[in-house]
Protein backbone atom coordinates (compact mmCIF):
# COMPACT_ATOMS: atom_id res chain seq x y z
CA UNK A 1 9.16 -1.51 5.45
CA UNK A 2 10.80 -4.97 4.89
CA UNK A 3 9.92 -7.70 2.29
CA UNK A 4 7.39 -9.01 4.54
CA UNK A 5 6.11 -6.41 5.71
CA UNK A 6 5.37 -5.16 1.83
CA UNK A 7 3.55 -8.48 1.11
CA UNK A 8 1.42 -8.22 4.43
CA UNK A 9 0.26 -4.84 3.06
CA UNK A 10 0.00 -6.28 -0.79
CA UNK A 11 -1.89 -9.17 1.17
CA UNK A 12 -4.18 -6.62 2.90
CA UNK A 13 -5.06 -5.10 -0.14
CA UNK A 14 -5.88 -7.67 -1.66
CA UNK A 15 -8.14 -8.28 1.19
CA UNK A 16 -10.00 -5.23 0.66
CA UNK A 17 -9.97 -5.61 -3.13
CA UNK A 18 -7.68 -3.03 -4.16
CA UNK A 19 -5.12 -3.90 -7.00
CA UNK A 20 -1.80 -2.57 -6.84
CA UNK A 21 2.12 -3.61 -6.04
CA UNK A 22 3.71 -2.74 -3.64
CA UNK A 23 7.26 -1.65 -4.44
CA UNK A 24 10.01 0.52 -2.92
CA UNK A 25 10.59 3.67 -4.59
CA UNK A 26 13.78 3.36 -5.69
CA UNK A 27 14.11 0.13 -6.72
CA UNK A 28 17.79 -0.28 -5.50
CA UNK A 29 16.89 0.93 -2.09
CA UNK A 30 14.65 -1.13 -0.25
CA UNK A 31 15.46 0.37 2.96
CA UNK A 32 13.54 3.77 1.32
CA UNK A 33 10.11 4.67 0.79
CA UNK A 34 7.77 2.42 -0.44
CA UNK A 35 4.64 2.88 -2.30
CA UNK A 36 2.00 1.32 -4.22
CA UNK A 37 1.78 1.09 -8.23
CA UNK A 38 -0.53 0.09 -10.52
CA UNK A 39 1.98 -2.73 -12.23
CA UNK A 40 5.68 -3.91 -11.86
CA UNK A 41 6.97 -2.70 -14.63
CA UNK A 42 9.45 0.02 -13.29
CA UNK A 43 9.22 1.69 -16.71
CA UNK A 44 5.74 1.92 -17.00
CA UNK A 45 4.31 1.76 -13.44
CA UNK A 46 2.17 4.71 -11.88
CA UNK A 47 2.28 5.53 -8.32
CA UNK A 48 -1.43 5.21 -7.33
CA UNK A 49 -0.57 5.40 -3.25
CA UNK A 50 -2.51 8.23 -3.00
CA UNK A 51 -5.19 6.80 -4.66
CA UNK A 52 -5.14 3.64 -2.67
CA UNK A 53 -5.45 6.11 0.68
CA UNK A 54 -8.57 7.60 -0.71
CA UNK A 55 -10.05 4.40 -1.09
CA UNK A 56 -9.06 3.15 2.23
CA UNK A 57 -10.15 6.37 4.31
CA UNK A 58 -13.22 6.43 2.24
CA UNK A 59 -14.36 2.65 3.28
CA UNK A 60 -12.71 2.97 7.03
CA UNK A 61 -15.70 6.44 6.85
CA UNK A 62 -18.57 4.19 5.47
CA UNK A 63 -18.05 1.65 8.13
CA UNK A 64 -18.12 4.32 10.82
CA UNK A 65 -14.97 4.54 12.21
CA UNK A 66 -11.74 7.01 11.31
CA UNK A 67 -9.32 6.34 8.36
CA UNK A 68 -5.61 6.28 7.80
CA UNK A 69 -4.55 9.77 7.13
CA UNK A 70 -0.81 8.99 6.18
CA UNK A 71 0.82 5.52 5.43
CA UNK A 72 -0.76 2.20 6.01
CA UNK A 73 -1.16 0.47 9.41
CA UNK A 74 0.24 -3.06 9.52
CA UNK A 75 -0.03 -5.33 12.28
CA UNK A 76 3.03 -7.12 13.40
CA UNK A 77 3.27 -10.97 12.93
CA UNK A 78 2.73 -12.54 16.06
């Protein structure tokens, strides 16, 4: 996940009202994992991606259709 691509999913989110940042891992690898945290602060930040999952599968089930069951969907920019 690029730069972009991380604020398309921070922008989702957001959408859905669900606070969190979205940050790579490892901050000096941006080309790794990314995940969601609960601030910015690398020193203080938990990883709430799991969390953030539960939330999403959980209103994806209410609305009647099948959730995410690993990693968030994000469409392309067209």
């Amino acid at each position: 996940m690029d730069e972009d691509e991380a604020q398309q999913l921070a922008n989702s989110l957001r959408h859905l009202g669900i606070r969190g940042i979205v940050s790579p891992e490892d901050l000096g690898n941006p080309d790794g994992q990314w995940r969601v945290y609960d601030s910015a602060n690398p020193n203080t930040r938990r990883d709430i991606t799991d969390d953030v999952l539960t939330v999403v599968r959980g209103r994806s089930r209410q609305a009647g259709q099948s959730g995410p069951t690993r990693g968030f969907v994000i469409r392309a920019p067209r």
